[in-house]
C-alpha atoms as a PDB file:
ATOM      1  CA  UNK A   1      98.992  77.089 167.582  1.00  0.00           C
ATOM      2  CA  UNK A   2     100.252  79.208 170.649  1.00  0.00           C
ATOM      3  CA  UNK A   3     102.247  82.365 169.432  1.00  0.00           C
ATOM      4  CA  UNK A   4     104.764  83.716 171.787  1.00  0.00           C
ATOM      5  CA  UNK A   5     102.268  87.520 171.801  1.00  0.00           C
ATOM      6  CA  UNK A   6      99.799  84.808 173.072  1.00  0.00           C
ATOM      7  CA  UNK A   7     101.785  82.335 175.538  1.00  0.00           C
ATOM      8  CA  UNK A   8     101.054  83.708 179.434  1.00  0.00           C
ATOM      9  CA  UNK A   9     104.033  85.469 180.663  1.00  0.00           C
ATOM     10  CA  UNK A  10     106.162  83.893 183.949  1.00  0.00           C
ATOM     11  CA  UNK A  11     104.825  85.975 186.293  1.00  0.00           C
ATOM     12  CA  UNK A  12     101.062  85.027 184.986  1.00  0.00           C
ATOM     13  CA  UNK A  13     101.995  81.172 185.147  1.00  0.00           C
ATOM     14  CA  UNK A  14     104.067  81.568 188.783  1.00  0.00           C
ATOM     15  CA  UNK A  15     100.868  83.113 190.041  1.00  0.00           C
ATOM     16  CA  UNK A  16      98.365  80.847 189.015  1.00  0.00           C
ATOM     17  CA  UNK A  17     100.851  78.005 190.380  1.00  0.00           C
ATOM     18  CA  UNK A  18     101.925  79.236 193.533  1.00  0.00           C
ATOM     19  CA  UNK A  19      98.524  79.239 195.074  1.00  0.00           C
ATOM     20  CA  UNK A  20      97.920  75.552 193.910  1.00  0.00           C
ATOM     21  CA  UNK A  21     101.482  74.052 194.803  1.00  0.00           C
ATOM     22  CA  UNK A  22     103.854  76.435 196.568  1.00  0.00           C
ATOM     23  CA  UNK A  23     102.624  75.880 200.003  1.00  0.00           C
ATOM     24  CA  UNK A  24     103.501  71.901 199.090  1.00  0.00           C
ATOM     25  CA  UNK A  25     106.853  72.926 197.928  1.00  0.00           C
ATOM     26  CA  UNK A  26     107.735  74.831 200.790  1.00  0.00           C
ATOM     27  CA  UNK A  27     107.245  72.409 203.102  1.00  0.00           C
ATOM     28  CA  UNK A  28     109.266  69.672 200.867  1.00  0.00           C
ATOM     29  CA  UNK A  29     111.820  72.188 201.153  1.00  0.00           C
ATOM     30  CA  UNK A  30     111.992  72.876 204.900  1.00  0.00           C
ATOM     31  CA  UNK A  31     111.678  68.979 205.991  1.00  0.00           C
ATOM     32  CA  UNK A  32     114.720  68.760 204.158  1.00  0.00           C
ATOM     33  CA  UNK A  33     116.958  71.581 205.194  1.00  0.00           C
ATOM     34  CA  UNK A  34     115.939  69.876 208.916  1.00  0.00           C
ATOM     35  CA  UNK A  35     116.814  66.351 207.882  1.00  0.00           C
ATOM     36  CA  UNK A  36     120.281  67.965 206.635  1.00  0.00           C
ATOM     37  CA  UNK A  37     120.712  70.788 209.971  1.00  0.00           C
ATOM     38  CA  UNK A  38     118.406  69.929 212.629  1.00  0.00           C
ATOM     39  CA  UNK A  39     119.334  66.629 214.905  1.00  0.00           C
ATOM     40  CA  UNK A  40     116.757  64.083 215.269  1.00  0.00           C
ATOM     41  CA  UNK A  41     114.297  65.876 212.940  1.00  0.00           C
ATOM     42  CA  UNK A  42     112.974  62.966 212.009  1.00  0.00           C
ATOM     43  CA  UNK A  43     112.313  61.379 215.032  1.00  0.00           C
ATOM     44  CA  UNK A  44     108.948  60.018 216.075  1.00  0.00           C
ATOM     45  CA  UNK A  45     108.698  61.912 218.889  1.00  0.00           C
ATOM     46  CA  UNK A  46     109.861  65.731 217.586  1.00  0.00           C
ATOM     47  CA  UNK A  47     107.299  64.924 214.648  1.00  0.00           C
ATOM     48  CA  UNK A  48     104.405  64.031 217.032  1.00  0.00           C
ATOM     49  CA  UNK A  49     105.456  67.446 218.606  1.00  0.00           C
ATOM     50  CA  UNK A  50     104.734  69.521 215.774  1.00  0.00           C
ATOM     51  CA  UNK A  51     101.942  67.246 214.869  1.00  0.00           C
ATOM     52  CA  UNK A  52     100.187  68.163 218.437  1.00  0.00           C
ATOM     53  CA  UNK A  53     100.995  71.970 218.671  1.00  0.00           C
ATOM     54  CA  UNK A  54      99.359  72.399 215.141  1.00  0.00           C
ATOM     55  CA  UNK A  55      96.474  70.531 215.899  1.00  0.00           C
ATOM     56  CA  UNK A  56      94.131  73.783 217.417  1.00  0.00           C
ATOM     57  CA  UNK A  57      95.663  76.051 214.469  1.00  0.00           C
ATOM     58  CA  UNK A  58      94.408  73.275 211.931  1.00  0.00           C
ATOM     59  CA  UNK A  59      91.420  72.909 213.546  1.00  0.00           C
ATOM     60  CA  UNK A  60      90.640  76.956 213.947  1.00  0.00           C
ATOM     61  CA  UNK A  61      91.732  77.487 210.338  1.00  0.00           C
ATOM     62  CA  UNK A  62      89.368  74.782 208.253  1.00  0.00           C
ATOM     63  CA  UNK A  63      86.472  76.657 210.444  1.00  0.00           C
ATOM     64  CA  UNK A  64      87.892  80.271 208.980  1.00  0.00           C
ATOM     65  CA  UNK A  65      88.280  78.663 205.330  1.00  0.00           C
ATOM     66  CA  UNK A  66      84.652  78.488 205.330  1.00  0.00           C
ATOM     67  CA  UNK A  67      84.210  82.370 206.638  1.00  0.00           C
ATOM     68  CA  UNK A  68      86.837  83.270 203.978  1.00  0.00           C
ATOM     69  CA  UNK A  69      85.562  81.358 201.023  1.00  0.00           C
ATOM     70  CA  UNK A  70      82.372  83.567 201.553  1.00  0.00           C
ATOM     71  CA  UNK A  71      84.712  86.492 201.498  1.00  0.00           C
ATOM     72  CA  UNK A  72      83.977  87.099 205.083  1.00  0.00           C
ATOM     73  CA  UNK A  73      86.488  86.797 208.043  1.00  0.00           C
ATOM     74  CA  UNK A  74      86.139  85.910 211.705  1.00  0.00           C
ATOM     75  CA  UNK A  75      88.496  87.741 214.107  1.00  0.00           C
ATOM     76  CA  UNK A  76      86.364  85.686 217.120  1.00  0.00           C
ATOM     77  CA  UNK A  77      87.994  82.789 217.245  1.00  0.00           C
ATOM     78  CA  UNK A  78      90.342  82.912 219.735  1.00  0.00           C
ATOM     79  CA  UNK A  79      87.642  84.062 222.265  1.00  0.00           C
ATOM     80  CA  UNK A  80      85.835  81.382 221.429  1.00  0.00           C
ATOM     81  CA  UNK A  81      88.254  78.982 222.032  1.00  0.00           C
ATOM     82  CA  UNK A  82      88.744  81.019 225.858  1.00  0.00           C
ATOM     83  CA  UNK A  83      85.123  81.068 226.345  1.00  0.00           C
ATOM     84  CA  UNK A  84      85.234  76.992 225.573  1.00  0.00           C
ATOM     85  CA  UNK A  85      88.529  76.820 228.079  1.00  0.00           C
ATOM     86  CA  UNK A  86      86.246  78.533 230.840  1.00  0.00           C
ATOM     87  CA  UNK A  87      83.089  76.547 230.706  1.00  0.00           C
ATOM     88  CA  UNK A  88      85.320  73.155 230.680  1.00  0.00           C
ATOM     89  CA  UNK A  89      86.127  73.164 234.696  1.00  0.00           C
ATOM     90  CA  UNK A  90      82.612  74.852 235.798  1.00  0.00           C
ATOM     91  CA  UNK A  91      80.784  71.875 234.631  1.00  0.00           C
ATOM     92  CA  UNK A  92      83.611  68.866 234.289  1.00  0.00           C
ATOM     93  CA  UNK A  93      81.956  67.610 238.077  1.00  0.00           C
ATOM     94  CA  UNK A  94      79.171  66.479 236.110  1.00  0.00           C
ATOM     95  CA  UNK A  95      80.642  64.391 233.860  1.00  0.00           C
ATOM     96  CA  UNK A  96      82.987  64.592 230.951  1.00  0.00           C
ATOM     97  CA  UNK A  97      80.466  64.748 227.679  1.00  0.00           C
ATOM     98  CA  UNK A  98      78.294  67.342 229.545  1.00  0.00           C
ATOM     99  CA  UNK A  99      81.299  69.508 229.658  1.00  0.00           C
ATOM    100  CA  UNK A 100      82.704  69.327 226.332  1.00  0.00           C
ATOM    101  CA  UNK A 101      78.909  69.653 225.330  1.00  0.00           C
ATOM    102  CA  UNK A 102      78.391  72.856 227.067  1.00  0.00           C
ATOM    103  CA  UNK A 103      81.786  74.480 225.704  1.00  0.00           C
ATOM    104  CA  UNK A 104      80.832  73.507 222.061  1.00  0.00           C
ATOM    105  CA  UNK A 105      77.027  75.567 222.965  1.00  0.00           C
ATOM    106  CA  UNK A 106      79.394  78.375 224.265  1.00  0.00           C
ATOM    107  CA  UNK A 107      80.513  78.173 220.734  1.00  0.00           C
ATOM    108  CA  UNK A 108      77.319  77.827 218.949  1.00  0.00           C
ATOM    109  CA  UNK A 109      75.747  80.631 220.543  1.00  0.00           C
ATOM    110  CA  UNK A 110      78.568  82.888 219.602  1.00  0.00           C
ATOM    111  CA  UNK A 111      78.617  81.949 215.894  1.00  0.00           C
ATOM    112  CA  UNK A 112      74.465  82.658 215.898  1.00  0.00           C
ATOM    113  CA  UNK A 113      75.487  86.510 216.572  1.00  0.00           C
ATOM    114  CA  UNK A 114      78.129  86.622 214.680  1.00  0.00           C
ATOM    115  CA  UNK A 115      76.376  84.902 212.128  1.00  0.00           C
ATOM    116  CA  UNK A 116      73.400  87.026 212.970  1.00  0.00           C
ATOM    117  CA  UNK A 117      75.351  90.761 212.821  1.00  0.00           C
ATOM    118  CA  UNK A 118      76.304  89.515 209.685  1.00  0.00           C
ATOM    119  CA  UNK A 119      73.559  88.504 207.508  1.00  0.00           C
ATOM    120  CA  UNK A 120      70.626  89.924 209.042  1.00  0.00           C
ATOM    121  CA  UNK A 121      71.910  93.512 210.294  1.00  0.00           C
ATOM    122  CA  UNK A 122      74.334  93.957 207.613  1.00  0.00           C
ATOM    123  CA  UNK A 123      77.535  94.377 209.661  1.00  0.00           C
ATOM    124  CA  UNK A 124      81.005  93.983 207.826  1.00  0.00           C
ATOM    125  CA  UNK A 125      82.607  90.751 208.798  1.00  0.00           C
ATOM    126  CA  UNK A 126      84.854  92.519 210.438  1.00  0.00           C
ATOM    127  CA  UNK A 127      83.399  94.618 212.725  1.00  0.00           C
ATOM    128  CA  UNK A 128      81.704  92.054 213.935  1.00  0.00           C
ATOM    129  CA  UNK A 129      83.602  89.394 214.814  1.00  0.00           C
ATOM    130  CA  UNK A 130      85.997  92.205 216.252  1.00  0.00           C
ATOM    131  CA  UNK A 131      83.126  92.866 218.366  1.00  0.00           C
ATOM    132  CA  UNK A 132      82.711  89.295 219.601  1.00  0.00           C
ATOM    133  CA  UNK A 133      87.125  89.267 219.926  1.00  0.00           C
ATOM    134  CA  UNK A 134      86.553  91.473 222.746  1.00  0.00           C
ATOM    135  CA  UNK A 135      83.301  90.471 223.992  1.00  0.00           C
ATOM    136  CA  UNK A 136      83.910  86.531 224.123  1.00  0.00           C
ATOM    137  CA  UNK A 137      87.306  86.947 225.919  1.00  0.00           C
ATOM    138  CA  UNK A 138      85.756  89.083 228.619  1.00  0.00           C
ATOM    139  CA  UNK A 139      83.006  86.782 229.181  1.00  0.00           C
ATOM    140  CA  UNK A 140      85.348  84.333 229.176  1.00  0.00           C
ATOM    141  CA  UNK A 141      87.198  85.946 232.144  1.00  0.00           C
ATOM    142  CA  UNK A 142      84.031  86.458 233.663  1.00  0.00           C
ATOM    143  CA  UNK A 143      83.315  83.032 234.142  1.00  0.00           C
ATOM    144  CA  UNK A 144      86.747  81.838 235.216  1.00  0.00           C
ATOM    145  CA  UNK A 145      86.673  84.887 237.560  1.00  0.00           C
ATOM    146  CA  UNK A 146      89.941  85.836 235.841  1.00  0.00           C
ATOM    147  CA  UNK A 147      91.687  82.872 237.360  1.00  0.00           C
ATOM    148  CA  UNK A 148      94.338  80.108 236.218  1.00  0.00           C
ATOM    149  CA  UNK A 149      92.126  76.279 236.922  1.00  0.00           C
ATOM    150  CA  UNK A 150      94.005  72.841 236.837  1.00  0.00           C
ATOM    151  CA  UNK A 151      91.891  69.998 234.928  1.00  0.00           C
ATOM    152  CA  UNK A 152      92.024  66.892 236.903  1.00  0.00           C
ATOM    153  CA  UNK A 153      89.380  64.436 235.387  1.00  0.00           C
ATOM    154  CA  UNK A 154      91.738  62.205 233.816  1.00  0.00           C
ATOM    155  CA  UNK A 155      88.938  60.631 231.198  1.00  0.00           C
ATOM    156  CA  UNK A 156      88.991  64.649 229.760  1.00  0.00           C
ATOM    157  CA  UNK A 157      93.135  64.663 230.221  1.00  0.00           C
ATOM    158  CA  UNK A 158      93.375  61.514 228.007  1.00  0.00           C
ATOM    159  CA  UNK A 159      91.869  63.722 224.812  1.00  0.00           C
ATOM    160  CA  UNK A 160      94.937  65.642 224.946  1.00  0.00           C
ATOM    161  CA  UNK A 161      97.285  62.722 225.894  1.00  0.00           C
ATOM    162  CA  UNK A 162      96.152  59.301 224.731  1.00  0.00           C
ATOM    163  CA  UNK A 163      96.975  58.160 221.126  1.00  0.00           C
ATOM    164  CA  UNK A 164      95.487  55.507 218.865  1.00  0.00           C
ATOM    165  CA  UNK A 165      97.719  53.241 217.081  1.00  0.00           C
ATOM    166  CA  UNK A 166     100.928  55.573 218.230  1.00  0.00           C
ATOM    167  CA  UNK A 167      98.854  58.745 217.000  1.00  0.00           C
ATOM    168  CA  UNK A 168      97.766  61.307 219.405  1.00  0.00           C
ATOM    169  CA  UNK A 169      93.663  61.351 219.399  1.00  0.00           C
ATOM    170  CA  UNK A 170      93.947  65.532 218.605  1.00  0.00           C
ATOM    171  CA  UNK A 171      95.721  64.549 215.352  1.00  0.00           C
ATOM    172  CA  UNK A 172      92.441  61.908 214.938  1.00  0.00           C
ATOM    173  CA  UNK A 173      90.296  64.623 215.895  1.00  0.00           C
ATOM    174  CA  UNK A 174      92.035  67.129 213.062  1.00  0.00           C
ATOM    175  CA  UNK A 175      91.910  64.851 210.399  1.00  0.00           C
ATOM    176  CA  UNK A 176      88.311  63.568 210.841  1.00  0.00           C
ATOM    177  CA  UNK A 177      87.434  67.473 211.129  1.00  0.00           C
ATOM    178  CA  UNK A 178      89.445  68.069 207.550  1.00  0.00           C
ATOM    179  CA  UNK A 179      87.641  65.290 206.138  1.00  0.00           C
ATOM    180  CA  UNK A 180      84.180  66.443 206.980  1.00  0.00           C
ATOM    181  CA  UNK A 181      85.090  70.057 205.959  1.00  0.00           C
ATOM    182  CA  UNK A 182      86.684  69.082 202.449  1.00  0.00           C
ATOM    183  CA  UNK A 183      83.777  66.788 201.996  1.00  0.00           C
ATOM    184  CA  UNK A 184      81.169  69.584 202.704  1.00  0.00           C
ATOM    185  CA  UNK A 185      83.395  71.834 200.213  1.00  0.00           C
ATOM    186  CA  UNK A 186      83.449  69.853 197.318  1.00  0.00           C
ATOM    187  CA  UNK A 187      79.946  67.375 197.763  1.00  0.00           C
ATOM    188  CA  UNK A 188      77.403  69.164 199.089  1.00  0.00           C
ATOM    189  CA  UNK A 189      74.751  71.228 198.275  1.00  0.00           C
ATOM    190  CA  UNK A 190      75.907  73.579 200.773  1.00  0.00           C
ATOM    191  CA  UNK A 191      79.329  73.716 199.752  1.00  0.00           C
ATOM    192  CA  UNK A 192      78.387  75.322 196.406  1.00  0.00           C
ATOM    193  CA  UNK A 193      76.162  77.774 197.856  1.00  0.00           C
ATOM    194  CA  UNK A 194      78.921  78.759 199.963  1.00  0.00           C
ATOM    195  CA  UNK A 195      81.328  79.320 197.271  1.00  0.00           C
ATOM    196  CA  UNK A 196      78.638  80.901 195.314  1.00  0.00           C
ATOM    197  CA  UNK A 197      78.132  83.457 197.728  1.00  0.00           C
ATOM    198  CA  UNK A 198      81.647  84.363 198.308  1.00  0.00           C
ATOM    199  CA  UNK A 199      82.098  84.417 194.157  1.00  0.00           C
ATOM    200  CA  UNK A 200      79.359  86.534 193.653  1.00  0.00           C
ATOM    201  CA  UNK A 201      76.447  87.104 196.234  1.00  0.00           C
ATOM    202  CA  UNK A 202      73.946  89.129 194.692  1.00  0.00           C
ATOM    203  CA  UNK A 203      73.913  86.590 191.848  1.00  0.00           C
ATOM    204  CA  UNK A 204      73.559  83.712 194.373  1.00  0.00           C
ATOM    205  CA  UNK A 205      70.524  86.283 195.753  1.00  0.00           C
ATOM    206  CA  UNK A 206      69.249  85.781 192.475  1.00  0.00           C
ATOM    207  CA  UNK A 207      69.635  82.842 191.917  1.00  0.00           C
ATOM    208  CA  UNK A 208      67.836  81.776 194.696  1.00  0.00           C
ATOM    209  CA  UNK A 209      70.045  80.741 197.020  1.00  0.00           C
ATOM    210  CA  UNK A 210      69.157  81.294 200.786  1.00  0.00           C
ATOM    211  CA  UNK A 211      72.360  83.601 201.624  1.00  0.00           C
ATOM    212  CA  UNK A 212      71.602  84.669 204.817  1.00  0.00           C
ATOM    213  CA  UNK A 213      71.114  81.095 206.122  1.00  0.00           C
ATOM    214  CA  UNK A 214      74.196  80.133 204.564  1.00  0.00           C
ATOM    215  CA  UNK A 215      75.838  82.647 206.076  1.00  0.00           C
ATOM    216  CA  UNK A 216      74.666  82.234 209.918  1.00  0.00           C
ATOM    217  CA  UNK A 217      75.403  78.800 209.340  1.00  0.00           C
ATOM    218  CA  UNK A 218      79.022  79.182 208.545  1.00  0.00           C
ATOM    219  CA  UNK A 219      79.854  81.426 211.327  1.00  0.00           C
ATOM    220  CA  UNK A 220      78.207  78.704 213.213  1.00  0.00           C
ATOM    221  CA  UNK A 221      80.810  76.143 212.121  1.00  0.00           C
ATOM    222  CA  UNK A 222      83.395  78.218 212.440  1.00  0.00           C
ATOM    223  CA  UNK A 223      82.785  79.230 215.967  1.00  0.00           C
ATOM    224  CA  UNK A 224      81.932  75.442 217.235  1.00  0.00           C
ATOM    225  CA  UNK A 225      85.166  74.614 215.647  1.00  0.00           C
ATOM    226  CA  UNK A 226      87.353  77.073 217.507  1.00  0.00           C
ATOM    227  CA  UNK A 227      85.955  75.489 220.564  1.00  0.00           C
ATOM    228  CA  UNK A 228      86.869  72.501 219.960  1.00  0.00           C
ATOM    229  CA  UNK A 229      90.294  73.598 219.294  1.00  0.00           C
ATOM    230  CA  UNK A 230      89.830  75.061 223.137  1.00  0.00           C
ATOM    231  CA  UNK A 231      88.605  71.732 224.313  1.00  0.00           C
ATOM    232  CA  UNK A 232      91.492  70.127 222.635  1.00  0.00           C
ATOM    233  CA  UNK A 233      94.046  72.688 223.880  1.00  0.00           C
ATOM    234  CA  UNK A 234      92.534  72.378 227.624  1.00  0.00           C
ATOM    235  CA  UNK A 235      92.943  68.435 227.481  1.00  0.00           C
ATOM    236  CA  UNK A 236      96.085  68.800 226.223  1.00  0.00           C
ATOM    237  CA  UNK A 237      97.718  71.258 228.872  1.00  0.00           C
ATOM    238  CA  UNK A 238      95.947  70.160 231.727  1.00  0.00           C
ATOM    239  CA  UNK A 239      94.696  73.801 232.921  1.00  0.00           C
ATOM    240  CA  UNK A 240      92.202  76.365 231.750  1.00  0.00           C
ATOM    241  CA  UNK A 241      93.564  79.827 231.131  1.00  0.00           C
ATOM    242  CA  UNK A 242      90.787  82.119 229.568  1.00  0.00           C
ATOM    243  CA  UNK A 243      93.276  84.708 229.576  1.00  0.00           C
ATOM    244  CA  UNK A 244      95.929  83.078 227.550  1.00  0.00           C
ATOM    245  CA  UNK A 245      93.893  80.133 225.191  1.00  0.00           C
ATOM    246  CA  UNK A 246      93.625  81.074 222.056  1.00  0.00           C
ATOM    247  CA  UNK A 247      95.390  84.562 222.026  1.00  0.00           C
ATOM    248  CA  UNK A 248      96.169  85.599 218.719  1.00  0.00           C
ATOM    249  CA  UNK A 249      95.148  82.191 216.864  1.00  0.00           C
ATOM    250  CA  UNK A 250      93.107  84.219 214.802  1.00  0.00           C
ATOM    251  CA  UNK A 251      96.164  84.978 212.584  1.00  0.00           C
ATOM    252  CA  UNK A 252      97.438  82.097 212.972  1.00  0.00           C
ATOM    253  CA  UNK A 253      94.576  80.637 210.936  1.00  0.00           C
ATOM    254  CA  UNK A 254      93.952  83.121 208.686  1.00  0.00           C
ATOM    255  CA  UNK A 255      97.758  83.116 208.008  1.00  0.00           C
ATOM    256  CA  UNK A 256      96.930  78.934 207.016  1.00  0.00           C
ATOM    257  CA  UNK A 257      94.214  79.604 204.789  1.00  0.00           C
ATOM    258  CA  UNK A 258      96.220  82.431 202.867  1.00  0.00           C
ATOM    259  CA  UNK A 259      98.993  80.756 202.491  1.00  0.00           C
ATOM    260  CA  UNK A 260      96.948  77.396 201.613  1.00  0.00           C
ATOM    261  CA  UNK A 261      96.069  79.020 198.673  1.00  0.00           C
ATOM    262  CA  UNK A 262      92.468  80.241 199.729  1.00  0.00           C
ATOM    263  CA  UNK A 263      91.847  84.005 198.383  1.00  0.00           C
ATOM    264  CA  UNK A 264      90.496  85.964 200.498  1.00  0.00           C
ATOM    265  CA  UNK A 265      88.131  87.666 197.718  1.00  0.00           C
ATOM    266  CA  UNK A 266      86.172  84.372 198.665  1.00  0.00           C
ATOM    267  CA  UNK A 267      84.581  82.036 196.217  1.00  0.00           C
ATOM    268  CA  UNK A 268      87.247  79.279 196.599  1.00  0.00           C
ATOM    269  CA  UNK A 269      88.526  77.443 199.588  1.00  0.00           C
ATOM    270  CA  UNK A 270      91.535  75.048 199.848  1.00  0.00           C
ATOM    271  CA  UNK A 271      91.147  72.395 202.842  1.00  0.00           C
ATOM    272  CA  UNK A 272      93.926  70.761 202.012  1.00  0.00           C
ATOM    273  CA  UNK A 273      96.284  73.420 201.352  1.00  0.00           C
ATOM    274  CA  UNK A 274      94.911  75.012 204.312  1.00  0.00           C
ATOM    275  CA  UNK A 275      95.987  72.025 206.434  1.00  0.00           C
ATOM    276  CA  UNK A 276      99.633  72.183 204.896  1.00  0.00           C
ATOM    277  CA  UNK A 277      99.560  75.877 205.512  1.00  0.00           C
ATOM    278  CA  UNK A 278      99.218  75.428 209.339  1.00  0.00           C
ATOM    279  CA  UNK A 279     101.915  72.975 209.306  1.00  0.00           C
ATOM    280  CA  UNK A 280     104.818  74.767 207.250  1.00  0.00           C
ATOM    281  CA  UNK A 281     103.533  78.359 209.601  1.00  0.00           C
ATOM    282  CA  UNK A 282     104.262  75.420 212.912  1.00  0.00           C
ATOM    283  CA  UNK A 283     107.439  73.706 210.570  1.00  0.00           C
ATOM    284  CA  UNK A 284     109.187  76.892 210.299  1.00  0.00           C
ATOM    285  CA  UNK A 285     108.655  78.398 213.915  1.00  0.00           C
ATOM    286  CA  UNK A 286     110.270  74.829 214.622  1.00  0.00           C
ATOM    287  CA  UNK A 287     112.786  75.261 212.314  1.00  0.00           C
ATOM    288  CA  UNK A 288     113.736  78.412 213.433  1.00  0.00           C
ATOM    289  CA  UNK A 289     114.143  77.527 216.618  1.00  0.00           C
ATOM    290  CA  UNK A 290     115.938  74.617 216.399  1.00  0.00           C
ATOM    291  CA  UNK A 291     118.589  76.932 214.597  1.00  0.00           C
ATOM    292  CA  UNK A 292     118.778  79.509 217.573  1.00  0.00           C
ATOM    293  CA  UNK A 293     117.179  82.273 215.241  1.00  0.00           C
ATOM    294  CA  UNK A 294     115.718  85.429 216.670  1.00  0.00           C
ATOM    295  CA  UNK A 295     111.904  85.270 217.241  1.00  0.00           C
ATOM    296  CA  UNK A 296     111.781  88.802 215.091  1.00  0.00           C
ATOM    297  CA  UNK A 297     113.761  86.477 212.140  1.00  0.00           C
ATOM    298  CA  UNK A 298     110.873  83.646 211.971  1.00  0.00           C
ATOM    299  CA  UNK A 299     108.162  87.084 211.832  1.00  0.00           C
ATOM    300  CA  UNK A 300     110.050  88.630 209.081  1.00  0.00           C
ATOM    301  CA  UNK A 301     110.071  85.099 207.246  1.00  0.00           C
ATOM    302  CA  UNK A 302     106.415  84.633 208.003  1.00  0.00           C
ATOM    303  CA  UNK A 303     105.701  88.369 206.760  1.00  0.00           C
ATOM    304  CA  UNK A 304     106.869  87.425 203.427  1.00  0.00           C
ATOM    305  CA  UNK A 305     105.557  84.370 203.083  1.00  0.00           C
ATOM    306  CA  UNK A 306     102.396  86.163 203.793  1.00  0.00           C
ATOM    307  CA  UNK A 307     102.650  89.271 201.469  1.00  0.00           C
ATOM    308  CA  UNK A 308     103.957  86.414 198.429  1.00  0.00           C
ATOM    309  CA  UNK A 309     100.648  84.160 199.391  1.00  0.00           C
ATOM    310  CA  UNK A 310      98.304  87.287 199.247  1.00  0.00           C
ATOM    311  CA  UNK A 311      99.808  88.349 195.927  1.00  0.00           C
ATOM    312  CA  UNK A 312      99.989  84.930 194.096  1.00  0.00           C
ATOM    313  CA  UNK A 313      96.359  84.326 195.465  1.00  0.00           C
ATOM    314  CA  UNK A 314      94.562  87.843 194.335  1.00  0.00           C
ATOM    315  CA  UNK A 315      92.127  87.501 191.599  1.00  0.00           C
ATOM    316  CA  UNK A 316      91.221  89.974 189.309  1.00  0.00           C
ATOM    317  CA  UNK A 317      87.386  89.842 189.384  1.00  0.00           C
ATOM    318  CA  UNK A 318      84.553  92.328 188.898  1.00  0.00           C
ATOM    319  CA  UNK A 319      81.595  92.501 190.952  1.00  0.00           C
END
């Protein structure tokens, strides 16, 4: 029998439901303040909007749910996804696959270091990836000589453009991507060793599992991922811009994850919830638009959505 000295207190049961449901809520929420005070919310083609401009966030964000859920972080991304706009139009003359190919190399090689400064030198997540933020960008401006390039090849355009039974292929491409990465989570032999690592690593150590593997390969994902969020943003705008593509996405997806319900003490990750995350960060920036509110208004509304995601999603753990 539960005494009322014994029964968990409000703010104990809010936090352990907030990370779980309140991203879910939220968005319930918002989609209906719009269908009551935004026109044509609900239209097909404002929805497909939202649906498309998320798409690279989502994308981005189910790559940094994996860094996170080892308790790492990767501030790279964004470079990544420049460094995968830049290598597009040098090598689209030779066909569309060898292109896209290429870019998702650019990516692969950048998650080995990453991956590399991490597990086998020792570096803080951190100071890493910040290393590669700046690095990645410049060598992405490097190879674009610093310059704007239109995409022509139609065959690469229709990524960004076509759709598939009235939905755009990047929403396809998102979904598939969240399938794989939930599946990996929650099936795989790799999956647990992930969240064993982020829960407690030198246990995993020994417990046998091979952590620093794990760990290079993670980055890995991560960083192929955020270039196919730059292949996917290229298609879809039609020009290459290594100085603009994914500027600042990096907190845009670790922003998803958070609020998603993913703690970033690691040892747990949320695809789902990470997915929904993206969306109600892209469903309010819509919202608040559509209602002629100050850019600095939809920050300050962010910010706390933020700080309460943090908070309800902090674990009290010992090492």
């Amino acid at each position: 029998m539960t005494t009322l000295a014994s029964a968990p207190s409000l703010p104990r049961r809010l936090r352990g439901w907030l990370p779980a449901y309140g991203v879910y809520v939220a968005i319930v929420v918002l989609v209906l303040f719009n269908i009551a005070f935004t026109d044509n919310f609900l239209e097909w083609q404002n929805l497909r909007i939202q649906l498309v401009q998320v798409t690279p966030v989502v994308i981005v964000a189910l790559g940094m749910a994996l860094v996170i859920g080892t308790e790492g972080i990767d501030l790279s991304v964004g470079s990544v996804m420049a460094l995968g706009a830049a290598l597009i139009p040098l090598y689209l003359g030779y066909g569309m696959v060898p292109a896209i190919l290429l870019a998702l190399v650019g990516g692969l090689v950048i998650g080995l270091v990453n991956g590399g400064l991490v597990a086998f030198v020792g570096l803080q997540p951190i100071v890493a990836t910040l290393a590669m933020l700046v690095a990645g960008r410049g060598i992405a401006l490097v190879l674009s000589s610093g310059r704007y390039k239109d995409i022509r090849n139609q065959d690469f355009l229709a990524i960004g453009t076509g759709a598939f039974l009235g939905v755009p292929y990047t929403v396809w491409i998102a979904a598939v991507l969240a399938l794989v990465v939930g599946f990996v989570v929650r099936r795989t032999v790799f999956g647990r060793r992930l969240l064993a690592i982020g829960d407690n690593r030198p246990a995993a150590e020994l417990a046998g599992v091979p952590v620093r593997r794990v760990l290079v390969t993670v980055y890995v994902i991560a960083a192929v991922l955020a270039a196919v969020a730059g292949v996917v943003q290229v298609s879809r705008i039609g020009s290459a811009d290594a100085s603009r593509i994914g500027l600042l996405i990096e907190l845009s997806a670790i922003t998803a994850v958070v609020v998603g319900g993913t703690p970033l003490t690691g040892g747990k990750i949320r695809v789902l919830g990470t997915v929904a995350g993206a969306f109600l960060m892209q469903l309010l920036t819509a919202t608040m638009i559509a209602n002629n509110l100050k850019d600095s208004t939809a920050q300050m509304v962010q910010a706390v959505i933020i700080l309460v995601a943090v908070y309800a999603a902090r674990e009290r753990r010992t090492r």
